[in-house]
N, C-alpha and C. Protein backbone atom coordinates (compact mmCIF):
# COMPACT_ATOMS: atom_id res chain seq x y z
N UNK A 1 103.11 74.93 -60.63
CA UNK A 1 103.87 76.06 -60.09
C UNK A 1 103.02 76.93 -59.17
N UNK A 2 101.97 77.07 -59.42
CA UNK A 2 100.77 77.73 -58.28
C UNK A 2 101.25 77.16 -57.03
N UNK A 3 101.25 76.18 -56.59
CA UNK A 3 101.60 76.16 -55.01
C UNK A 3 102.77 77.02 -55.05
N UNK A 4 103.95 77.07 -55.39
CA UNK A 4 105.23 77.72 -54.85
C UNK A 4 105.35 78.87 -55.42
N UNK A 5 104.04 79.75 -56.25
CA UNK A 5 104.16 80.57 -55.97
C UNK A 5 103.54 81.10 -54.82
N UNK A 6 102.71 80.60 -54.09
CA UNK A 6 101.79 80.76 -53.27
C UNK A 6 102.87 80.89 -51.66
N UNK A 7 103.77 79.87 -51.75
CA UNK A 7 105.10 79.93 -51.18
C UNK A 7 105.87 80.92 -50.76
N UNK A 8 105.89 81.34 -52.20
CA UNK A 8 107.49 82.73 -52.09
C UNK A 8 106.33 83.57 -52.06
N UNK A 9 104.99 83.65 -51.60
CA UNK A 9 103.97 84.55 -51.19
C UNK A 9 104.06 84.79 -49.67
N UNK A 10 104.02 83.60 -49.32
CA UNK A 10 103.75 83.76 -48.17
C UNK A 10 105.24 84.12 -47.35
N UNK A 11 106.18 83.78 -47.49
CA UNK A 11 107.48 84.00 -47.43
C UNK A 11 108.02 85.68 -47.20
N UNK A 12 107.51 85.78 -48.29
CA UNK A 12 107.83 87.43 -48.57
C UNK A 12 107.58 87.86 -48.11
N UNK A 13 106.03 87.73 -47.53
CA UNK A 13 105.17 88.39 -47.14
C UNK A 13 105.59 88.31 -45.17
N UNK A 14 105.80 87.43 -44.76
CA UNK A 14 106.54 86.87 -43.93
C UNK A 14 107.32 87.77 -43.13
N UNK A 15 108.76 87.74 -44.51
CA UNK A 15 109.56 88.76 -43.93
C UNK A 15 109.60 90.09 -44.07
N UNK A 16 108.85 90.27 -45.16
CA UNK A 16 108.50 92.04 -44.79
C UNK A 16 107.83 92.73 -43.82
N UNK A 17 107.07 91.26 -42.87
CA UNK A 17 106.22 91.71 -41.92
C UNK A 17 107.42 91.53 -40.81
N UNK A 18 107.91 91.13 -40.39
CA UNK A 18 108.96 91.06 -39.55
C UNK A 18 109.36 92.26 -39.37
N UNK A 19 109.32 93.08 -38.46
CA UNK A 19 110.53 94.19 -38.34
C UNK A 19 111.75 93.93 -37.66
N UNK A 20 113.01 94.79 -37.31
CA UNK A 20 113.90 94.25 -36.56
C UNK A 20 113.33 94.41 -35.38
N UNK A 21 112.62 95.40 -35.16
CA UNK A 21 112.10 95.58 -33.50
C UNK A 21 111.86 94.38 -33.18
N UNK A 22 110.09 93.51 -34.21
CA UNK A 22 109.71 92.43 -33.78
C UNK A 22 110.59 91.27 -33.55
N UNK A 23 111.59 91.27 -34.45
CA UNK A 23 112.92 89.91 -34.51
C UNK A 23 113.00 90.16 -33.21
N UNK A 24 113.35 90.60 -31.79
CA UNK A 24 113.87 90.80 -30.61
C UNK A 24 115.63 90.99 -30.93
N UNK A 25 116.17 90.40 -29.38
CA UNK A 25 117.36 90.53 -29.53
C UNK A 25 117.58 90.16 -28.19
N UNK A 26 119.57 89.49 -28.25
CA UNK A 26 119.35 88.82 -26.86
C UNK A 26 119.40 89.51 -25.39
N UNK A 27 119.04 90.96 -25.52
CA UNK A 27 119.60 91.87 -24.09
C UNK A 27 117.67 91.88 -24.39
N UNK A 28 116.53 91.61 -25.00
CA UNK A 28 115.33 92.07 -24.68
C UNK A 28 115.17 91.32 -23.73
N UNK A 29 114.04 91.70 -22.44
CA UNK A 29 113.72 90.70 -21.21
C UNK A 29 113.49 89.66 -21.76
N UNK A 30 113.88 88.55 -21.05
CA UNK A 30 112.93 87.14 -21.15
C UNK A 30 114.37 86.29 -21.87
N UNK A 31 115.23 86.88 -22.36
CA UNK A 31 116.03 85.97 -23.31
C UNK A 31 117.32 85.71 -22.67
N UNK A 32 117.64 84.74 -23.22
CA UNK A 32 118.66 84.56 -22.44
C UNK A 32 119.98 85.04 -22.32
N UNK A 33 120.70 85.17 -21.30
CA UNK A 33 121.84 85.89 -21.23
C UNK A 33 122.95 85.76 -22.15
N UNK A 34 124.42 86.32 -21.69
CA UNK A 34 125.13 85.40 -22.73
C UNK A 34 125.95 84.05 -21.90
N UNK A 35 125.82 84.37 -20.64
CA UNK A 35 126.51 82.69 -19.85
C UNK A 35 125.55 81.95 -20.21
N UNK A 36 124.14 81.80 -20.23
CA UNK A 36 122.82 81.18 -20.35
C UNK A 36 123.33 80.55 -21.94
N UNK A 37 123.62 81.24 -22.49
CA UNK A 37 123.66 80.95 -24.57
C UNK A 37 125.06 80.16 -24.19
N UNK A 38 125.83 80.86 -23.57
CA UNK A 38 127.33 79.62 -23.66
C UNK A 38 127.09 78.56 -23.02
N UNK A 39 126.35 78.56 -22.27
CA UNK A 39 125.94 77.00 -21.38
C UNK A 39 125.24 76.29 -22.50
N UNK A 40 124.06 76.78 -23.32
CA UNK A 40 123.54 76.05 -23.78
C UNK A 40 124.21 75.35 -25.05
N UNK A 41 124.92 75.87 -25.61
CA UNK A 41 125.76 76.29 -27.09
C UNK A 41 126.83 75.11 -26.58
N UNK A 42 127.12 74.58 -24.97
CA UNK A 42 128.76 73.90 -24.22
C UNK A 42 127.61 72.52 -24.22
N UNK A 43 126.24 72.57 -23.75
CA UNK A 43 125.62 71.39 -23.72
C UNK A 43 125.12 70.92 -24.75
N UNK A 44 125.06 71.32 -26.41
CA UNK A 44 123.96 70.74 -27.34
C UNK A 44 125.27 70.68 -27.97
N UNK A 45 126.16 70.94 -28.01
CA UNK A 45 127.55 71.10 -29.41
C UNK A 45 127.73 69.74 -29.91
N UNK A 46 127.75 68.76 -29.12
CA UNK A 46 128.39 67.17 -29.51
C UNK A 46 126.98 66.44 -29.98
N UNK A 47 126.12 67.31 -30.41
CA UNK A 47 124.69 66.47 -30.62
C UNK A 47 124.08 67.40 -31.99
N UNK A 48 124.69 68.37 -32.57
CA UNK A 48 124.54 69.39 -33.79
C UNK A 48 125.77 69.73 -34.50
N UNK A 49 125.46 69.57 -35.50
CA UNK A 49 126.37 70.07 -37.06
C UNK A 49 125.87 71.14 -37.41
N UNK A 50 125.31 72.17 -36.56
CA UNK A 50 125.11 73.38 -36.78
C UNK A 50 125.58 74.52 -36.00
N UNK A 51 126.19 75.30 -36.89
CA UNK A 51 127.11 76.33 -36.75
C UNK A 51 126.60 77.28 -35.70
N UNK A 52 127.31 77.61 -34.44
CA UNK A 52 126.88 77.93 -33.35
C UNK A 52 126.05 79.19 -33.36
N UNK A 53 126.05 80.43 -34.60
CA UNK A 53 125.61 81.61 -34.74
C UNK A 53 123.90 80.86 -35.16
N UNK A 54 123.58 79.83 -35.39
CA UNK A 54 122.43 78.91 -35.94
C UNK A 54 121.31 78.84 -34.69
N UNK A 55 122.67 78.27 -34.16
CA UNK A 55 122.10 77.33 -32.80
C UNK A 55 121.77 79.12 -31.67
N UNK A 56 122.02 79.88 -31.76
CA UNK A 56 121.80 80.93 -30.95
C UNK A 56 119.91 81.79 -31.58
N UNK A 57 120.71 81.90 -33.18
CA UNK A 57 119.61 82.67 -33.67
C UNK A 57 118.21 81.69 -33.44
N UNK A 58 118.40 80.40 -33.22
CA UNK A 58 116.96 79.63 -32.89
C UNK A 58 116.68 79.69 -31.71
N UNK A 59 117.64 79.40 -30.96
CA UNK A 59 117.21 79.91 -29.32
C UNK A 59 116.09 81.45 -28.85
N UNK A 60 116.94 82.27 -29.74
CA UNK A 60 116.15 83.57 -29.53
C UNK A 60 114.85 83.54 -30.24
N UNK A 61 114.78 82.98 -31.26
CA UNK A 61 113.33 83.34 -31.81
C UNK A 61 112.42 82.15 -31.18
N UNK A 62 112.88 81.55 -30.73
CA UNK A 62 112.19 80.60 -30.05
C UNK A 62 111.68 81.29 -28.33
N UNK A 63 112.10 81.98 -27.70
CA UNK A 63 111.56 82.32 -26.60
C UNK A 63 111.05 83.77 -27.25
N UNK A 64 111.88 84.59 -28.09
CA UNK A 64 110.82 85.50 -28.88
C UNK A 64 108.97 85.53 -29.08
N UNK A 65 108.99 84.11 -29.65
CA UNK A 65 107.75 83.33 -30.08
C UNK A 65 106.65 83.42 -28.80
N UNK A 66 107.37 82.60 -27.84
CA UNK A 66 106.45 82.71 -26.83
C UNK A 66 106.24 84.04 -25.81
N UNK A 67 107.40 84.89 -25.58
CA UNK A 67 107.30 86.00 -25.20
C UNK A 67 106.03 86.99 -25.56
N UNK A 68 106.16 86.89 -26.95
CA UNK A 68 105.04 87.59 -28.23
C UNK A 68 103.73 86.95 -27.79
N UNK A 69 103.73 85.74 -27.15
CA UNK A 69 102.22 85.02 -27.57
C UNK A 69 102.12 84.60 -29.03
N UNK A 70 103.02 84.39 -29.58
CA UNK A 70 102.86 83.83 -30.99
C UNK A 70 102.18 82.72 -30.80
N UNK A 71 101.15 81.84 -31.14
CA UNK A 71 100.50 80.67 -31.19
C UNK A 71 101.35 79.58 -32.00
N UNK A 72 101.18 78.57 -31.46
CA UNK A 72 102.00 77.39 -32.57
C UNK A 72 103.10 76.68 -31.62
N UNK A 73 103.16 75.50 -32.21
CA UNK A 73 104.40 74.78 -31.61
C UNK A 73 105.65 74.82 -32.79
N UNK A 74 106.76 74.29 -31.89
CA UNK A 74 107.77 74.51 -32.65
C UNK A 74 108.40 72.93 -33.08
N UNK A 75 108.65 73.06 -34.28
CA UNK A 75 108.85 71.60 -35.15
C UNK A 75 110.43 71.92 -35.96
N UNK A 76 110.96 71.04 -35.64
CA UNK A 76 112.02 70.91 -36.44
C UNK A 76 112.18 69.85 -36.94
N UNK A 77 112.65 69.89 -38.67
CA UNK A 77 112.37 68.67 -39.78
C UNK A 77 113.88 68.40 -39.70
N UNK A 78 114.37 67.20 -39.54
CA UNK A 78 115.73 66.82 -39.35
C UNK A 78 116.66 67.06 -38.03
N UNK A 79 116.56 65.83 -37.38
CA UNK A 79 117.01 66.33 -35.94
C UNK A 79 118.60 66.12 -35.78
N UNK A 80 119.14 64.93 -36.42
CA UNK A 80 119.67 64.38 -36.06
C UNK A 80 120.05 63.64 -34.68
N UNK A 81 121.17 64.19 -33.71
CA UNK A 81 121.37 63.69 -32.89
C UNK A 81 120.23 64.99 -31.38
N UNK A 82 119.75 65.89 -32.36
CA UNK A 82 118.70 66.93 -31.76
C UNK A 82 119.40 68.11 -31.10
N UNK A 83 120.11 68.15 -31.18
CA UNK A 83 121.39 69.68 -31.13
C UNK A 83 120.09 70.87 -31.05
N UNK A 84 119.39 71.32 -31.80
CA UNK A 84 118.53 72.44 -31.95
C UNK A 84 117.44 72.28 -31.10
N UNK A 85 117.11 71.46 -31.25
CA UNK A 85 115.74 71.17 -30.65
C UNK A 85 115.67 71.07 -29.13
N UNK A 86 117.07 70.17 -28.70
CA UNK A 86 117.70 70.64 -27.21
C UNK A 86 117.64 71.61 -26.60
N UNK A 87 117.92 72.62 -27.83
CA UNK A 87 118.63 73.87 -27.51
C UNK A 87 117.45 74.73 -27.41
N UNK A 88 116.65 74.36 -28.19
CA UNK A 88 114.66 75.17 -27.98
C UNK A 88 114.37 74.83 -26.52
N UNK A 89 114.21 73.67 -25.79
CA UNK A 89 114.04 72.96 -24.47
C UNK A 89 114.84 73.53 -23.46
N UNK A 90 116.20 73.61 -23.83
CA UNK A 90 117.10 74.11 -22.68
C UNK A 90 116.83 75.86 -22.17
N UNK A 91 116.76 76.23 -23.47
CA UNK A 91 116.20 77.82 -23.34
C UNK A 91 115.14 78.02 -22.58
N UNK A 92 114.01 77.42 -22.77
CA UNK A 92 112.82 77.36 -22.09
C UNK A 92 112.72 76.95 -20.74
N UNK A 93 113.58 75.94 -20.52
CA UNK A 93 113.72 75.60 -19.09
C UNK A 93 114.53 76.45 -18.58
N UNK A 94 115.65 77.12 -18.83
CA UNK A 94 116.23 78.42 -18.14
C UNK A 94 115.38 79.48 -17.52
N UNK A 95 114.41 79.60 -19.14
CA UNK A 95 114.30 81.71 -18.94
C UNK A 95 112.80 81.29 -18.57
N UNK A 96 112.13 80.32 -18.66
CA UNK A 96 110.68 80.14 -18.48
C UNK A 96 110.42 78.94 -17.02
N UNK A 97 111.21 78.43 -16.68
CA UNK A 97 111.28 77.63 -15.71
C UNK A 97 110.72 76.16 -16.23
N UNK A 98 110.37 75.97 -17.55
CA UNK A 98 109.65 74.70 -17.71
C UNK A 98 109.46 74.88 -19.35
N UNK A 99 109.19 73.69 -20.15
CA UNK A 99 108.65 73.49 -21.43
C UNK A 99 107.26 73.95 -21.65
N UNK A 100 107.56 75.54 -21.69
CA UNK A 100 105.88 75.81 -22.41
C UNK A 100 105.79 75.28 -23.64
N UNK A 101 106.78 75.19 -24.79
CA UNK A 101 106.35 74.49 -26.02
C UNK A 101 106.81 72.74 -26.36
N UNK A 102 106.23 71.96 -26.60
CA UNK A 102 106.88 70.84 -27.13
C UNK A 102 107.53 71.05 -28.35
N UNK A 103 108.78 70.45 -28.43
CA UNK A 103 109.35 70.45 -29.74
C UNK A 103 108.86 68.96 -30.99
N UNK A 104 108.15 69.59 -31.48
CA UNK A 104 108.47 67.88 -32.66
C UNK A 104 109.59 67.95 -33.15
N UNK A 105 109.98 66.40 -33.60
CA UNK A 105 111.32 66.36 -33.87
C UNK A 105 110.98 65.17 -35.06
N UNK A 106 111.13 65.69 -36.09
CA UNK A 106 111.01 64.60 -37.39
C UNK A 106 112.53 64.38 -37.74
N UNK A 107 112.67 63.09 -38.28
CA UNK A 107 114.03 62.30 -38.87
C UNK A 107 113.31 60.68 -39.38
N UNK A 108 114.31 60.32 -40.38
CA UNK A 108 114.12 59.29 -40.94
C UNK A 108 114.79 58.04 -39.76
N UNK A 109 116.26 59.07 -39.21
CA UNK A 109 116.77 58.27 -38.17
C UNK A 109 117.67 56.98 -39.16
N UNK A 110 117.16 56.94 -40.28
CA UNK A 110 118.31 56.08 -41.11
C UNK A 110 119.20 56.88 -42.34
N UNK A 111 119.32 58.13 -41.96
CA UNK A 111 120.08 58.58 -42.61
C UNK A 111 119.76 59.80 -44.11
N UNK A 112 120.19 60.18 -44.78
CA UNK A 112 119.56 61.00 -45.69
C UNK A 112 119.32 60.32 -46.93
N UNK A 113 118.30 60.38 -48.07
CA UNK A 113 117.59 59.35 -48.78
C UNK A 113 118.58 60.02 -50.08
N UNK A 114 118.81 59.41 -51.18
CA UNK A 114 119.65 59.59 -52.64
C UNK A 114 119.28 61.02 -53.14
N UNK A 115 120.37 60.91 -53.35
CA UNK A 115 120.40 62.57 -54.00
C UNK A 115 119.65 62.64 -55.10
N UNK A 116 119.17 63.50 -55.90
CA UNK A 116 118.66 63.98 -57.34
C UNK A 116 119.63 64.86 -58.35
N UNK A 117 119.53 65.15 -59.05
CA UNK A 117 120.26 65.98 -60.24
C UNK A 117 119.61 67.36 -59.46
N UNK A 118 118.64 67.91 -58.68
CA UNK A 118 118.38 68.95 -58.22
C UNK A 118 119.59 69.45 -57.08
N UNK A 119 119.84 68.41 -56.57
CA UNK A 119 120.81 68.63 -55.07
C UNK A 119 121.83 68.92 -55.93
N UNK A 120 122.42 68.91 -56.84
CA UNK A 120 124.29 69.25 -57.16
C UNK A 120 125.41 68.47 -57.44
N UNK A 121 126.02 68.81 -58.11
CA UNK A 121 126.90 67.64 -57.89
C UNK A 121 127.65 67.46 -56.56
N UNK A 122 127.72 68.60 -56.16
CA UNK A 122 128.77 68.66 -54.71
C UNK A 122 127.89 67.69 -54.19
N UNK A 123 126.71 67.76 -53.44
CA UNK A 123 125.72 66.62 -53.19
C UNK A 123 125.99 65.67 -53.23
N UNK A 124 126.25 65.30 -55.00
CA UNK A 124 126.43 63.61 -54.56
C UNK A 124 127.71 63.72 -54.56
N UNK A 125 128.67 64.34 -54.98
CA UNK A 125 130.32 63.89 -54.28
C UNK A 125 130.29 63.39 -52.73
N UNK A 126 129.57 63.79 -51.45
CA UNK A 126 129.51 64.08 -50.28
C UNK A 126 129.00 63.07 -50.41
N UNK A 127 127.94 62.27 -51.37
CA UNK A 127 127.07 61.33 -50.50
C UNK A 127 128.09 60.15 -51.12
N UNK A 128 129.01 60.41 -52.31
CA UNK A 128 129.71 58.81 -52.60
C UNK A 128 130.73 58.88 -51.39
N UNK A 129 130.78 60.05 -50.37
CA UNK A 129 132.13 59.86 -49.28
C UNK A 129 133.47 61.00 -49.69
N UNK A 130 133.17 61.40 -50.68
CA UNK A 130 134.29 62.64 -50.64
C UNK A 130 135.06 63.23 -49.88
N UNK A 131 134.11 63.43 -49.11
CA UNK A 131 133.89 64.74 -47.46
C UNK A 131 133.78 63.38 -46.36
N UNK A 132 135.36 62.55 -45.97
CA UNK A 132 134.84 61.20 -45.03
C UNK A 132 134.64 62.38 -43.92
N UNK A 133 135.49 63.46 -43.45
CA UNK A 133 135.22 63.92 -41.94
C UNK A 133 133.81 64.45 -41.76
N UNK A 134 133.18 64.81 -43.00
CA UNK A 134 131.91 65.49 -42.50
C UNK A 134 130.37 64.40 -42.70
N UNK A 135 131.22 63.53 -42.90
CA UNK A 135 129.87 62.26 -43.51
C UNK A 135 129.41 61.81 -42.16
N UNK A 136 129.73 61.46 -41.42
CA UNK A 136 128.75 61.18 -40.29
C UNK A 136 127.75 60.09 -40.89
N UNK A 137 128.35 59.32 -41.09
CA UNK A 137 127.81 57.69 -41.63
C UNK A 137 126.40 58.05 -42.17
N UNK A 138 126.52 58.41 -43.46
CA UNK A 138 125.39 59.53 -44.37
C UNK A 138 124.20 60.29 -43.48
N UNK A 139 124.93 60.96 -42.32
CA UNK A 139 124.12 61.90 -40.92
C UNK A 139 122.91 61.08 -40.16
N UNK A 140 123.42 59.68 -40.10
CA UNK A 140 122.32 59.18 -39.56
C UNK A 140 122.69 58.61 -38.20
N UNK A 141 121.48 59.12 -37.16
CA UNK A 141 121.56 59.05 -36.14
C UNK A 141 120.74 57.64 -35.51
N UNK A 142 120.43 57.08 -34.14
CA UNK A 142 119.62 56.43 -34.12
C UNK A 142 118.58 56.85 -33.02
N UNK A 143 117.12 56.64 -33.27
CA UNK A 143 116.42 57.32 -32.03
C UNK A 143 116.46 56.92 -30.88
N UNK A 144 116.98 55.90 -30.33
CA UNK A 144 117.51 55.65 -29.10
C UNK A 144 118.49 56.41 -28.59
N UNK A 145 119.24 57.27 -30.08
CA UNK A 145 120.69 57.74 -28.98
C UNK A 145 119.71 59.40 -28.82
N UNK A 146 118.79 59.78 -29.63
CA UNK A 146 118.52 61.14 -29.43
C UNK A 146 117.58 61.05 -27.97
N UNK A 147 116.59 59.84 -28.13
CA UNK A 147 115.84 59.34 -26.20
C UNK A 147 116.82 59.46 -25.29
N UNK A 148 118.11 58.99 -25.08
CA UNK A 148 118.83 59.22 -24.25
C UNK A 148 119.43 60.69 -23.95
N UNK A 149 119.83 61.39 -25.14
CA UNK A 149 120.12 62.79 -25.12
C UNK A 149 119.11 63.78 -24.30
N UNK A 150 117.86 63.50 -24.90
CA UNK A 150 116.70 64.01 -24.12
C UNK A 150 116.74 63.43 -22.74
N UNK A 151 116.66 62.64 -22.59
CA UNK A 151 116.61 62.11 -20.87
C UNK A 151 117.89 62.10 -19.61
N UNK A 152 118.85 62.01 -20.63
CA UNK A 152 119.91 62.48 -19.82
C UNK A 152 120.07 64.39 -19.54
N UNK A 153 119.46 65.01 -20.45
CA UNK A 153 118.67 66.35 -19.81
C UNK A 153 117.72 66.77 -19.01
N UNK A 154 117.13 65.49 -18.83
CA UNK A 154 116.10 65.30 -18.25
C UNK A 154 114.90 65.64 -18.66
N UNK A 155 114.68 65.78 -19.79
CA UNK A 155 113.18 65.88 -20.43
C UNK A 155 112.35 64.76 -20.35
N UNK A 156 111.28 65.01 -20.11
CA UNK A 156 110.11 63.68 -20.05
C UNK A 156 109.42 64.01 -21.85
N UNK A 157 108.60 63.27 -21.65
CA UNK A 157 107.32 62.48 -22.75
C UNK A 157 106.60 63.91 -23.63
N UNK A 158 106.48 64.19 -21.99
CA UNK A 158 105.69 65.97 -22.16
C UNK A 158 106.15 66.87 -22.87
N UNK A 159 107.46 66.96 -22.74
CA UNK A 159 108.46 68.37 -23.48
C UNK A 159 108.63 67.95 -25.08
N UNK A 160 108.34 67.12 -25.41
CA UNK A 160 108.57 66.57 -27.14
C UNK A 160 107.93 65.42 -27.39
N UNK A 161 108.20 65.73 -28.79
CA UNK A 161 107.08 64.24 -29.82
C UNK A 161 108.08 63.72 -30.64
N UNK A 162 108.36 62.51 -31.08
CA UNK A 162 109.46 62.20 -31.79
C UNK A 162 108.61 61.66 -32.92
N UNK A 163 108.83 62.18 -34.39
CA UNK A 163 108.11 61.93 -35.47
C UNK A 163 108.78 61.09 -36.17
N UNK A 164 109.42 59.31 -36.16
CA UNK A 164 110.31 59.06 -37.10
C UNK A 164 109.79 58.53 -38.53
N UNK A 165 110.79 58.68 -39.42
CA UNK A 165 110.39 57.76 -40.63
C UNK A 165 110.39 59.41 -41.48
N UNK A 166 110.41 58.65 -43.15
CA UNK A 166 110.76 59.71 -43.96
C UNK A 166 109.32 60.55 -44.25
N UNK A 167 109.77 62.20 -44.13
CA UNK A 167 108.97 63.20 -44.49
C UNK A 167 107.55 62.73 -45.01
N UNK A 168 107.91 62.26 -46.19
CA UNK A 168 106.97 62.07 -47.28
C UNK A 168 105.69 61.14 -46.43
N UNK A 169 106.22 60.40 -45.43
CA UNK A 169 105.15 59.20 -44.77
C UNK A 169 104.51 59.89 -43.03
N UNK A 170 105.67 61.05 -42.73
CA UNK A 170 105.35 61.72 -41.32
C UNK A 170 104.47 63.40 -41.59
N UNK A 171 105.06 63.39 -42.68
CA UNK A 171 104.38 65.29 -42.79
C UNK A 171 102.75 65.05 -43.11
N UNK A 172 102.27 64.07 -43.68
CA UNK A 172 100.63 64.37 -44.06
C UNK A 172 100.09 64.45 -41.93
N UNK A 173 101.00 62.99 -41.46
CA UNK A 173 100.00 63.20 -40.51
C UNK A 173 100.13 64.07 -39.37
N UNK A 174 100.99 64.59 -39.03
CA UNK A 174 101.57 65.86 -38.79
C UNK A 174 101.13 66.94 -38.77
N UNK A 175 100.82 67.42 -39.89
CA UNK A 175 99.92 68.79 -41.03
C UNK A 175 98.82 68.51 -39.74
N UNK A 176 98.07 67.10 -40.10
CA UNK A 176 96.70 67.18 -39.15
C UNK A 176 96.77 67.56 -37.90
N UNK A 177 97.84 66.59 -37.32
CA UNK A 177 97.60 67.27 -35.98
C UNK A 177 97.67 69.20 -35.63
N UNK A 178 97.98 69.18 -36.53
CA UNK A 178 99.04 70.49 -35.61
C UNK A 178 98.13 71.67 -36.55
N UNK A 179 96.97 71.34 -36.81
CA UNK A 179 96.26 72.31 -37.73
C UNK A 179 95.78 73.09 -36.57
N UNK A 180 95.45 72.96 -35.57
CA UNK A 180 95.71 73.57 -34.53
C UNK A 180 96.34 73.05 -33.40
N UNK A 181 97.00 73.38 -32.85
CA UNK A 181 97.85 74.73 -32.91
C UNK A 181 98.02 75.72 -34.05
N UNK A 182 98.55 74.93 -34.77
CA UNK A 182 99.62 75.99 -35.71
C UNK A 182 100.88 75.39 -35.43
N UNK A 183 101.62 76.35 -36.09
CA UNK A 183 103.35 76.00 -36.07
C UNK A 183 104.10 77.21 -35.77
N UNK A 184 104.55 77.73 -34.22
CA UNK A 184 105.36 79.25 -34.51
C UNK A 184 106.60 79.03 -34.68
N UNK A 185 107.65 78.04 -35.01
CA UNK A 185 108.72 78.19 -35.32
C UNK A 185 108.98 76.98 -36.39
N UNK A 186 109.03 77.03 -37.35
CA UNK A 186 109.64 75.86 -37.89
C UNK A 186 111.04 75.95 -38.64
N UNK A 187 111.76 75.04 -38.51
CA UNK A 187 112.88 74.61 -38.72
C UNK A 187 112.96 73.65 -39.48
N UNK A 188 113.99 74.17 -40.50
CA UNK A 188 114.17 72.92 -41.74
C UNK A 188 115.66 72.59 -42.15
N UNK A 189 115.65 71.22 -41.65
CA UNK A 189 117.23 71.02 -41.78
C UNK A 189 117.55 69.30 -42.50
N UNK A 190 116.61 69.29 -43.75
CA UNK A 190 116.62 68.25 -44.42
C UNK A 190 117.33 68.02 -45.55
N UNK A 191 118.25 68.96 -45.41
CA UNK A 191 119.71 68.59 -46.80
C UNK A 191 119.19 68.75 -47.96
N UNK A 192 118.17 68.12 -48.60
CA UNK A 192 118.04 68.04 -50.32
C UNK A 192 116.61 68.72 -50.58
N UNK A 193 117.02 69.11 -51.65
CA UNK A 193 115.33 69.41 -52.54
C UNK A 193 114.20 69.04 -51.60
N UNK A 194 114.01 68.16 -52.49
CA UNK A 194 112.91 67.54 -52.50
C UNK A 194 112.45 67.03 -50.98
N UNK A 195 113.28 67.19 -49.80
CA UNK A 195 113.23 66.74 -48.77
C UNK A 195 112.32 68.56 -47.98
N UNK A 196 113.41 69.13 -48.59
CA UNK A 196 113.15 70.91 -48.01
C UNK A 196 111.55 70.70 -48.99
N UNK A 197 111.24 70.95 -50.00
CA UNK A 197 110.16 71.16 -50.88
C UNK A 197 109.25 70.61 -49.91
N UNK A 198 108.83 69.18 -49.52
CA UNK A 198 107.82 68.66 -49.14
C UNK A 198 107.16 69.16 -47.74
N UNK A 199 108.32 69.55 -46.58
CA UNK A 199 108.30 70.22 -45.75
C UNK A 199 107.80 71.81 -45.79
N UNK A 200 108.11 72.33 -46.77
CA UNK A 200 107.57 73.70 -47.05
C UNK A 200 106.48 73.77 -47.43
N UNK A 201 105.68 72.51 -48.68
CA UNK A 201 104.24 72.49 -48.97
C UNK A 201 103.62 72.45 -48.13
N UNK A 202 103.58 70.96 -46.91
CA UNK A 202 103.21 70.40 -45.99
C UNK A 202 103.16 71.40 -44.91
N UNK A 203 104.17 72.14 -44.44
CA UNK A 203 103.77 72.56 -43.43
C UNK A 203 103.95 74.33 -43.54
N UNK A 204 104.41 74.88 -44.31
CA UNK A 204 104.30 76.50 -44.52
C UNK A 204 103.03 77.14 -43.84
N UNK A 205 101.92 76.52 -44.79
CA UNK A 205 100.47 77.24 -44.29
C UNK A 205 99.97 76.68 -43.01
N UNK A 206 100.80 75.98 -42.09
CA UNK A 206 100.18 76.32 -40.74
C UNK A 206 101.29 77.36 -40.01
N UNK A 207 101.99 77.83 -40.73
CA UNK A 207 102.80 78.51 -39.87
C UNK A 207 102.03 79.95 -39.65
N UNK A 208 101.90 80.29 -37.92
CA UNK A 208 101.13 81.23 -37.46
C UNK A 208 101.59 82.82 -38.12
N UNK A 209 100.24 83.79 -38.07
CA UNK A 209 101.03 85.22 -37.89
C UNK A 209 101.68 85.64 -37.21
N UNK A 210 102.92 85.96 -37.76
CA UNK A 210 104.12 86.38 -37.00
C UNK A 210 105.02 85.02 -36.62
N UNK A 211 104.64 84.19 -37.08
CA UNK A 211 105.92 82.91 -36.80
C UNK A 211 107.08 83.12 -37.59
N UNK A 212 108.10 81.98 -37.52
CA UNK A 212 108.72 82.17 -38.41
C UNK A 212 109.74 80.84 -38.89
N UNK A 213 110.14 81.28 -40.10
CA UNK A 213 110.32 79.55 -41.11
C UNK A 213 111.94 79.55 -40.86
N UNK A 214 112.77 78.49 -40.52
CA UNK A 214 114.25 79.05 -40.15
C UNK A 214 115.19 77.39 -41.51
């Protein structure tokens, strides 16, 4: 239990350091407008299962980040078809003219791994097919269709890293690289326990002062 308390340490500690001033907001310079957020919100929608107030609040803390000089790259654990992570890229190429940050983009790319007695029962109702409209062939995407998503935006090699294969086999080597930098935005969108848990051990303590965990 020492690591996670060490966790809801750093966490806390996290957001009490946050003020609303520091959070920004989208009329502060540098961010993007609101035609800029509906453009981006009209181009990433058919590529994210995340709820558009999601897909905005990451946009902003994401040019927040670099506005600040926050140190760190920005990583998101579960891409799927890369809806968010687009949406980090597209922002940047608007209000900054270019990809100052690369996005990593971790996924298993085959889908989400068996539930546990931790995830719920709703959990596994969803994963025997309960929910057919929201199953999305158990959310698995393939990384060829997210390469094309990226390139038909026109992102090159430079603007992102594609991390595939499950957490447990991508986060040790990961951690290494990115021990510096750091991490100023991370994003966690891995459905279960034990998927969120490993991601939070693994990568929490590189997350910079003043970053932030979404």
């Amino acid at each position: 239990m020492k690591h996670l308390r060490k966790l809801v340490d750093f966490l806390v500690g996290a957001g009490s350091a946050a003020s609303s001033r520091d959070m920004g907001t989208a009329n502060d310079a540098g961010m993007v407008t609101d035609a800029q957020l509906a453009q981006i919100l009209a181009t990433v929608k058919p590529f994210t299962m995340v709820h558009e107030s999601g897909v905005r609040f990451t946009v902003e803390q994401a040019l927040r980040l670099i506005q600040q000089g926050i140190p760190g790259a920005f990583v998101e654990c579960g891409v799927w078809r890369g809806g968010c992570s687009l949406a980090m890229l597209l922002a940047q190429r608007l209000k900054r003219g270019r990809v100052e940050r690369p996005v990593y983009m971790l996924d298993s790319f085959e889908g989400l791994p068996p539930v546990t007695p931790r995830d719920g029962p709703l959990a596994l109702q969803w994963k025997q097919g309960d929910d057919p409209a929201n199953y999305f062939d158990n959310c698995t995407a393939s990384i060829e269709e997210l390469k094309n998503n990226l390139g038909a935006l026109g992102f090159g090699a430079e603007d992102y890293r594609i991390c595939p294969g499950w957490f447990k086999d991508t986060l040790p080597r990961l951690a290494e690289q990115l021990t510096v930098p750091g991490i100023a935005l991370l994003r966690l969108d891995g459905d279960w326990y034990d998927s969120t848990l490993a991601c939070l051990e693994s990568l929490v303590p590189l997350v910079s002062e003043g970053g932030i965990v979404i």
